[in-house]
C-alpha atoms as a PDB file:
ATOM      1  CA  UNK A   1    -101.629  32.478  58.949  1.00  0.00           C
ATOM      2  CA  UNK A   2     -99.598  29.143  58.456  1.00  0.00           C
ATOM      3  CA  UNK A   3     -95.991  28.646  58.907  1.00  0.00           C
ATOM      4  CA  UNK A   4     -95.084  25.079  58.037  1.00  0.00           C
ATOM      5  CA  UNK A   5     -91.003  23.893  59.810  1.00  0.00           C
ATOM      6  CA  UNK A   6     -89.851  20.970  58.658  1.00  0.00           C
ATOM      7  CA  UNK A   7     -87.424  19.786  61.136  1.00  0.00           C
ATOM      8  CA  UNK A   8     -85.067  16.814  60.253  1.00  0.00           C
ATOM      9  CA  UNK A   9     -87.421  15.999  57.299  1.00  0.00           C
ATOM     10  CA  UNK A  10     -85.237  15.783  53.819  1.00  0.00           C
ATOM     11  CA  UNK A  11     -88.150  14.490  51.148  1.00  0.00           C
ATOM     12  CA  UNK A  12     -86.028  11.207  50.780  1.00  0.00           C
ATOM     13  CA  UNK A  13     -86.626   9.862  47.507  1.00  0.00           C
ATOM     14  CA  UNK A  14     -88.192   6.828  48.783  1.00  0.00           C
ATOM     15  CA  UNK A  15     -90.565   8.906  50.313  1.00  0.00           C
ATOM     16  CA  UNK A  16     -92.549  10.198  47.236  1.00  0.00           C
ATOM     17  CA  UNK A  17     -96.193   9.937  48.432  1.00  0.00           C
ATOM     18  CA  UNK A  18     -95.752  11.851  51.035  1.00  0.00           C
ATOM     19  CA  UNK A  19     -93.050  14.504  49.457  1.00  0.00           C
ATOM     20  CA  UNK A  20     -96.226  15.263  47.014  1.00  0.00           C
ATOM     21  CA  UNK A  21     -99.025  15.364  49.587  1.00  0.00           C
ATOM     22  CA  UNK A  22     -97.008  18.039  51.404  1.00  0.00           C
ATOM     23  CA  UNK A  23     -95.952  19.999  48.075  1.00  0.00           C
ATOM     24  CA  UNK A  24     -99.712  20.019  47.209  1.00  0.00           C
ATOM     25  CA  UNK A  25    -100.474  21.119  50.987  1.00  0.00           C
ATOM     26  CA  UNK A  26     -98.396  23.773  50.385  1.00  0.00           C
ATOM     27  CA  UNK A  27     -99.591  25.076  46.968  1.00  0.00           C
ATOM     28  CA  UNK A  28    -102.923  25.065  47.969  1.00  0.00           C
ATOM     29  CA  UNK A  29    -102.639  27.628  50.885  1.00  0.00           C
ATOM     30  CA  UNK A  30    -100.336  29.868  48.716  1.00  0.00           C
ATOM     31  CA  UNK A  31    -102.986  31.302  46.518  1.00  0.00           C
ATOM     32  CA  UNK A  32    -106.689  31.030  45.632  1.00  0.00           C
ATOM     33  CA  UNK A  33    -107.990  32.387  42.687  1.00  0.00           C
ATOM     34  CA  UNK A  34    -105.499  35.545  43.441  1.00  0.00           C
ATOM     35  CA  UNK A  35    -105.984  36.606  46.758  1.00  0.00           C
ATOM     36  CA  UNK A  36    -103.342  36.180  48.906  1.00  0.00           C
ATOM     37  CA  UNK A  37    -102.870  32.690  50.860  1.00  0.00           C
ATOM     38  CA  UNK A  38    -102.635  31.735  54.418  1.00  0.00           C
ATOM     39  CA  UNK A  39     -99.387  30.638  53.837  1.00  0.00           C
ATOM     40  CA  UNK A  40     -96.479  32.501  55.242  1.00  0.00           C
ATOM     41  CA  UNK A  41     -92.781  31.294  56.354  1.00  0.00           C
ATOM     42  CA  UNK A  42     -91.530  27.578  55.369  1.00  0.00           C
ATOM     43  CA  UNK A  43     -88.569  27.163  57.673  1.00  0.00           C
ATOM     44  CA  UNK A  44     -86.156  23.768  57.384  1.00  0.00           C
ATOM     45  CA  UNK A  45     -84.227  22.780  59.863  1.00  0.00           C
ATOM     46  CA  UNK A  46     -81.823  20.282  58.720  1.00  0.00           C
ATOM     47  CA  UNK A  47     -78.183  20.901  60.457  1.00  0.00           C
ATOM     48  CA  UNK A  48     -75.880  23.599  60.173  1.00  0.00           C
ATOM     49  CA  UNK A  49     -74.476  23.081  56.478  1.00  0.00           C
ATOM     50  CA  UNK A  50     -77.527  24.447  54.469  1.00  0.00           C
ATOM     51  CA  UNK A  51     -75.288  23.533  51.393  1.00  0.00           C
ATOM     52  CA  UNK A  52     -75.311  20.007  52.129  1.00  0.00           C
ATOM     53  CA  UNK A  53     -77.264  17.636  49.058  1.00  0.00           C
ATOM     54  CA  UNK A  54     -79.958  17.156  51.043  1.00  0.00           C
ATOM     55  CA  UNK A  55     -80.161  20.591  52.867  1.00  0.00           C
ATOM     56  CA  UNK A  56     -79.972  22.110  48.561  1.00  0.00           C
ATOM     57  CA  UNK A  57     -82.457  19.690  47.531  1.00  0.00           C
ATOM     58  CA  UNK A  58     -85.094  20.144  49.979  1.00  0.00           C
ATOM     59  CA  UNK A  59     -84.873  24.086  49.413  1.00  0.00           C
ATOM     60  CA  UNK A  60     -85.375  23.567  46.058  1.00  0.00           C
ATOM     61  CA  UNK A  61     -87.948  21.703  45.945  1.00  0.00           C
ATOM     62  CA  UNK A  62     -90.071  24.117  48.051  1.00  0.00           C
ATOM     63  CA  UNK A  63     -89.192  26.906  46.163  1.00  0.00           C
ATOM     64  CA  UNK A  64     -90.125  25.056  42.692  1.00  0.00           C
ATOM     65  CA  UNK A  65     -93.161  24.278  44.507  1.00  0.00           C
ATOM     66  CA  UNK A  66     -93.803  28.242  45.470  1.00  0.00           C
ATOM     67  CA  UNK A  67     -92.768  29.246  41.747  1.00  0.00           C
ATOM     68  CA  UNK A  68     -95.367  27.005  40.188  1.00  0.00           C
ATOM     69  CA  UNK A  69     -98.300  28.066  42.162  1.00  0.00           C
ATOM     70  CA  UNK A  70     -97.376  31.776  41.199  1.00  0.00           C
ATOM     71  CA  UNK A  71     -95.026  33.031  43.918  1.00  0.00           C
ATOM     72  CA  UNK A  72     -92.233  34.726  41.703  1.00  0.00           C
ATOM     73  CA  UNK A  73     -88.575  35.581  43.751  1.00  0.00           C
ATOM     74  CA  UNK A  74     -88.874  39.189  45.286  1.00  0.00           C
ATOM     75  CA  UNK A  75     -85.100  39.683  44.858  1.00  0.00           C
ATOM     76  CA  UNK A  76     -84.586  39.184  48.137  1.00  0.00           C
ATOM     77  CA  UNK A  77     -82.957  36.268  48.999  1.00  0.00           C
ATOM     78  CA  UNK A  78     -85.426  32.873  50.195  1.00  0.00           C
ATOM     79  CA  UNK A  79     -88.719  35.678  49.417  1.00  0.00           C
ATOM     80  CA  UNK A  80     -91.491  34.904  47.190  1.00  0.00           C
ATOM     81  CA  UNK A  81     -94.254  36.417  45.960  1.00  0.00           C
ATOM     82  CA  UNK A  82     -96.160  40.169  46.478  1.00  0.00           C
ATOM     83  CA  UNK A  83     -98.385  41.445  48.713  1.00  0.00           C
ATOM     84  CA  UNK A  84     -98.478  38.335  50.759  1.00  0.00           C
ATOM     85  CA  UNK A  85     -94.671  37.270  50.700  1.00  0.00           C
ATOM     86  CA  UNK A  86     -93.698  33.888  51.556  1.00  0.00           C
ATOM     87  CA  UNK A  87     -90.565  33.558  53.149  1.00  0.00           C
ATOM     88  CA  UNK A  88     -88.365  30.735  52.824  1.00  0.00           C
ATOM     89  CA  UNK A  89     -85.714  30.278  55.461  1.00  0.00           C
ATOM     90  CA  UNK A  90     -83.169  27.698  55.680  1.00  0.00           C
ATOM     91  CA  UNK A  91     -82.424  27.532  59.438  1.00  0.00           C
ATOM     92  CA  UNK A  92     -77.970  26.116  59.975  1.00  0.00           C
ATOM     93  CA  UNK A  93     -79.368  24.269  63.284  1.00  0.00           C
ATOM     94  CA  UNK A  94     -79.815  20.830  64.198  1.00  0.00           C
ATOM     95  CA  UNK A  95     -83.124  19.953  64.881  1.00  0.00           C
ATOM     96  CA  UNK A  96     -82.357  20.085  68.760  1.00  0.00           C
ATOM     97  CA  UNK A  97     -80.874  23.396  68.687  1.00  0.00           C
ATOM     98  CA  UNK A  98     -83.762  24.574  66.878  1.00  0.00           C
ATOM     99  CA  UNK A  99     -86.109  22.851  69.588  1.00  0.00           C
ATOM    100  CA  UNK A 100     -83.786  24.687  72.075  1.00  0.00           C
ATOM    101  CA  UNK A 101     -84.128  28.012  70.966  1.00  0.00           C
ATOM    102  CA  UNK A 102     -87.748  28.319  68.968  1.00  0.00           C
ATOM    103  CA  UNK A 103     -90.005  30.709  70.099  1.00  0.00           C
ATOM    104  CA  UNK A 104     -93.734  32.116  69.001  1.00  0.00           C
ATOM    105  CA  UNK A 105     -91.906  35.409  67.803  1.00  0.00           C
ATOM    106  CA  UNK A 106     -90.488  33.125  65.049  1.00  0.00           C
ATOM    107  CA  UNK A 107     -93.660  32.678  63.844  1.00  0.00           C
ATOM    108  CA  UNK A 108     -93.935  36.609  63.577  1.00  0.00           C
ATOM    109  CA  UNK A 109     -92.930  37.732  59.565  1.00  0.00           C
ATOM    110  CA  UNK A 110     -90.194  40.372  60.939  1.00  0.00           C
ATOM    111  CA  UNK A 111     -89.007  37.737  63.205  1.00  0.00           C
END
């Protein structure tokens, strides 16, 4: 399985090559042909106001990205897709907190 955490990382516009080498990254170990991906938790850590511009931007850019390679919302809120959700979790810690208090069992979908 794959978790990707982005931590401090905002896909600044002036950062485009590599904003669309990760998005493809991403899409690619979603789905293929159908059968469920390796893909499963996307986790950003960008400070403790997930409303922020960047914090809203970043979020919805990944989830655009999950939506075009098939992953449709499950209702519940920052899930996508069926029977291999991806979950998409905006984390209200600074990047040292988040350092601070990670653990393997986050890597764990009922973490």
């Amino acid at each position: 399985m794959i978790h990707v955490i982005f931590v401090g990382y905002r896909f600044p516009p002036s950062d485009s090559g590599a904003c669309l080498d990760m998005l493809g990254a991403i899409r690619e170990n979603i789905t293929n042909r159908g059968t469920p991906g390796r893909l499963r938790t996307i986790r950003t850590v960008l400070g403790p106001d997930t409303a922020a511009p960047d914090a809203r931007r970043t979020q919805a850019l990944l989830g655009h990205t999950l939506r075009r390679s098939g992953c449709s919302p499950t209702g519940e809120p920052g899930v996508f897709g069926g029977d291999a959700p991806v979950r998409l979790i905006a984390e209200p810690l600074y990047a040292e907190d988040f350092i601070s208090v990670y653990s393997d069992a986050m890597l764990d979908d009922t973490y």
